[in-house]
C-alpha atoms as a PDB file:
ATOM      1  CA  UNK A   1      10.215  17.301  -7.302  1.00  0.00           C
ATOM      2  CA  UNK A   2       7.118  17.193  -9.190  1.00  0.00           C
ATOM      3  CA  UNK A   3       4.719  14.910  -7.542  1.00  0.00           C
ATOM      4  CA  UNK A   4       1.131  13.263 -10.178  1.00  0.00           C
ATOM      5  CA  UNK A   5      -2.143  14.351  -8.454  1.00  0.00           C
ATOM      6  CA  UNK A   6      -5.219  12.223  -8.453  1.00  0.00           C
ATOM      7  CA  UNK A   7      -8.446  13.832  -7.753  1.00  0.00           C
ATOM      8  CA  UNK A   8     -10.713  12.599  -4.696  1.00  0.00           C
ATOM      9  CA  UNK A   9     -11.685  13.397  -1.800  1.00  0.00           C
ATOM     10  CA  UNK A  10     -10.169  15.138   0.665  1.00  0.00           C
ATOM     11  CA  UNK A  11      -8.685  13.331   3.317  1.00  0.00           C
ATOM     12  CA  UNK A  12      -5.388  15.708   4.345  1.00  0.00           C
ATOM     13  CA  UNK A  13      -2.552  15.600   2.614  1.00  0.00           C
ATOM     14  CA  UNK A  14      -2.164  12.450   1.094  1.00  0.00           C
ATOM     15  CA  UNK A  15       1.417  11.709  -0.616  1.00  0.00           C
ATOM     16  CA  UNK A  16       3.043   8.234  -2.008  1.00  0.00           C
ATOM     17  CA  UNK A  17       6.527   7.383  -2.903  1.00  0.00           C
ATOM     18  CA  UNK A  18       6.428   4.491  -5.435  1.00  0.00           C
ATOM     19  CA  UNK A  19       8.660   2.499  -7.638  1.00  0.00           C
ATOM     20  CA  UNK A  20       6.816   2.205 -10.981  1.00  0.00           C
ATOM     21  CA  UNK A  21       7.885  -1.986 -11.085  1.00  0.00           C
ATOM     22  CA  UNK A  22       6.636  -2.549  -7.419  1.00  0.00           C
ATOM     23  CA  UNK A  23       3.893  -4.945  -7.404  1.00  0.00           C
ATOM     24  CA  UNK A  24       2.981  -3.463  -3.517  1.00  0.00           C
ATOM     25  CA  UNK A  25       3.549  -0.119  -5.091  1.00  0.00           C
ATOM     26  CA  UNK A  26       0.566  -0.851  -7.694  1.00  0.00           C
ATOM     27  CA  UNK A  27      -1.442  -2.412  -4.858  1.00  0.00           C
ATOM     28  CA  UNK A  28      -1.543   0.299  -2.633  1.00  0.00           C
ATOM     29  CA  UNK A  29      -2.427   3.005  -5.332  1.00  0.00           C
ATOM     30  CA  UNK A  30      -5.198   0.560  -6.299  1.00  0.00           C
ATOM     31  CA  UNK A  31      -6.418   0.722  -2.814  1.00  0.00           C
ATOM     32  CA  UNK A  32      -6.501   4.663  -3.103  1.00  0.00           C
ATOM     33  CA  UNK A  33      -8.071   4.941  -6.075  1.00  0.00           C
ATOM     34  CA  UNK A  34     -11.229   2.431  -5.103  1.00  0.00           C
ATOM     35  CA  UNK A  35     -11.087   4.617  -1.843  1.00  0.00           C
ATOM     36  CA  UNK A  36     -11.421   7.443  -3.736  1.00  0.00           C
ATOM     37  CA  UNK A  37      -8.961   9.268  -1.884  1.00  0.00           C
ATOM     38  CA  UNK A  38      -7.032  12.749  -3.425  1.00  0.00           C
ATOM     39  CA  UNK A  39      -3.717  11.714  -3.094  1.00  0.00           C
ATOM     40  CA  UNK A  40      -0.132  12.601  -4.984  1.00  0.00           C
ATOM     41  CA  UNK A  41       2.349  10.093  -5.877  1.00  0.00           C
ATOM     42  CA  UNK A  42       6.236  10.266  -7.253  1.00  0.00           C
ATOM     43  CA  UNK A  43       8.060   7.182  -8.966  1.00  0.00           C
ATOM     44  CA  UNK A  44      11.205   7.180  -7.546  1.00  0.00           C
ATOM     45  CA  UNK A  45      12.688   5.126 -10.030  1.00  0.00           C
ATOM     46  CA  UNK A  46      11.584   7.456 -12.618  1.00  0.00           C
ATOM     47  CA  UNK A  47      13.254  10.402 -11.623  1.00  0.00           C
ATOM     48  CA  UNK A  48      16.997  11.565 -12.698  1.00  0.00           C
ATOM     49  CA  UNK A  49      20.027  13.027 -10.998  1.00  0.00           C
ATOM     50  CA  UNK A  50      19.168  16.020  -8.533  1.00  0.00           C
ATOM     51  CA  UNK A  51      15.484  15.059  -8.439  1.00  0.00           C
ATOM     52  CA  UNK A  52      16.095  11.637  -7.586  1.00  0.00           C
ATOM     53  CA  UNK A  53      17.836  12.387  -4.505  1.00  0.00           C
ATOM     54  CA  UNK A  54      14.777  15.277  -3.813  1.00  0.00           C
ATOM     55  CA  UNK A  55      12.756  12.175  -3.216  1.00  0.00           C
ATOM     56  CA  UNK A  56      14.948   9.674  -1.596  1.00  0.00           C
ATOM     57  CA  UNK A  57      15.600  12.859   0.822  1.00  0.00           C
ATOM     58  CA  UNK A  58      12.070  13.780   1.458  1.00  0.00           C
ATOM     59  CA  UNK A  59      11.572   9.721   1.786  1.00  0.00           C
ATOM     60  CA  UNK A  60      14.416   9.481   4.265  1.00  0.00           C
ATOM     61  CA  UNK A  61      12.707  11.706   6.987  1.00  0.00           C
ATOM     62  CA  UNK A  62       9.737   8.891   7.483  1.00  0.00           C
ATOM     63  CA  UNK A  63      11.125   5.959   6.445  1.00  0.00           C
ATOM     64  CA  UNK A  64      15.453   5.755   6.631  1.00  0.00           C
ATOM     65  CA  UNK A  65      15.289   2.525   5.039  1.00  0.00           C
ATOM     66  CA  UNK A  66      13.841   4.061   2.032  1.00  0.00           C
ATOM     67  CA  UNK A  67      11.779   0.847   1.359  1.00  0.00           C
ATOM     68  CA  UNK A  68       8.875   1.172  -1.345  1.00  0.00           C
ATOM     69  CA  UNK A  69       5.589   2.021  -0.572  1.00  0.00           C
ATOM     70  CA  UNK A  70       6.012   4.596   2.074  1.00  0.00           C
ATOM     71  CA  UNK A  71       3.149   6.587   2.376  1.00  0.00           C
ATOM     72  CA  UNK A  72       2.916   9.755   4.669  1.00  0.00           C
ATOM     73  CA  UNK A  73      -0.848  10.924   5.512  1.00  0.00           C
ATOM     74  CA  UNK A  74      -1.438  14.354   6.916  1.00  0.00           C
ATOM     75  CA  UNK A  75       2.422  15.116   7.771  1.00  0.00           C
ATOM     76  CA  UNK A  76       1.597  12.886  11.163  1.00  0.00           C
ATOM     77  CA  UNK A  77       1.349   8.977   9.970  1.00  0.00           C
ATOM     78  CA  UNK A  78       3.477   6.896   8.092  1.00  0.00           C
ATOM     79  CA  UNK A  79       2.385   3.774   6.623  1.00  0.00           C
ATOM     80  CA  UNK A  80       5.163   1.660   5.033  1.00  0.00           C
ATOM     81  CA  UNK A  81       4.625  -0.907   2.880  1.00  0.00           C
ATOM     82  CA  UNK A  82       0.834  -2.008   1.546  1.00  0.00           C
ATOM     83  CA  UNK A  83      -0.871  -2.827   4.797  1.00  0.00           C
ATOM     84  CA  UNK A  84      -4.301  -2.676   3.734  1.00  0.00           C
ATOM     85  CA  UNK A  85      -6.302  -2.363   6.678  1.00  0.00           C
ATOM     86  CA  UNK A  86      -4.106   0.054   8.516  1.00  0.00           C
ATOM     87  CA  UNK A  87      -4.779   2.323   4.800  1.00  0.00           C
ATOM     88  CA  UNK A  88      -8.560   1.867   5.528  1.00  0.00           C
ATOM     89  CA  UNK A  89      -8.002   2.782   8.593  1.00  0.00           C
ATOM     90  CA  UNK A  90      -6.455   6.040   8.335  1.00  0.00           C
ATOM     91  CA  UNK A  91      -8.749   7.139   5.117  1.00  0.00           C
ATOM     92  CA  UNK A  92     -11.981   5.560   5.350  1.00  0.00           C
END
């Protein structure tokens, strides 16, 4: 699965599984970008076939409902859904 970089700073590992329609989806990378956090990002609803299930896979060991945003910092905290201050929290 081929996950979009964004250049920032480095805060760990930083990695976002998005729906491209999701209003909390477009939030949350919002909140990233004014943080000017590096982070990496997939659209799960943009992906086909084998890579589609790569995500929903990769999604499914943090968050088994597979509910959109789920956001896993430094392989140790998952943050699902856009909870703003909890994001600050983590990255400021």
């Amino acid at each position: 699965m081929e996950y979009e970089k964004v250049e920032g700073q480095d805060k760990g590992r930083v990695r976002l599984f998005a729906l491209s329609t999701c209003v909390w989806c477009k939030k949350t990378k919002r909140l990233l970008d004014e943080l000017g956090v590096a982070y990496e990002f997939v659209f799960a609803d943009r992906a086909e076939g084998n890579e589609r299930d790569e995500i929903i896979d990769a999604m499914k060991e943090w968050n088994p409902r597979t509910s959109f945003p789920t956001m896993v910092i430094r392989d140790d905290k998952c943050i699902i859904g856009f909870k703003e201050d909890e994001i600050r929290k983590e990255l400021e």
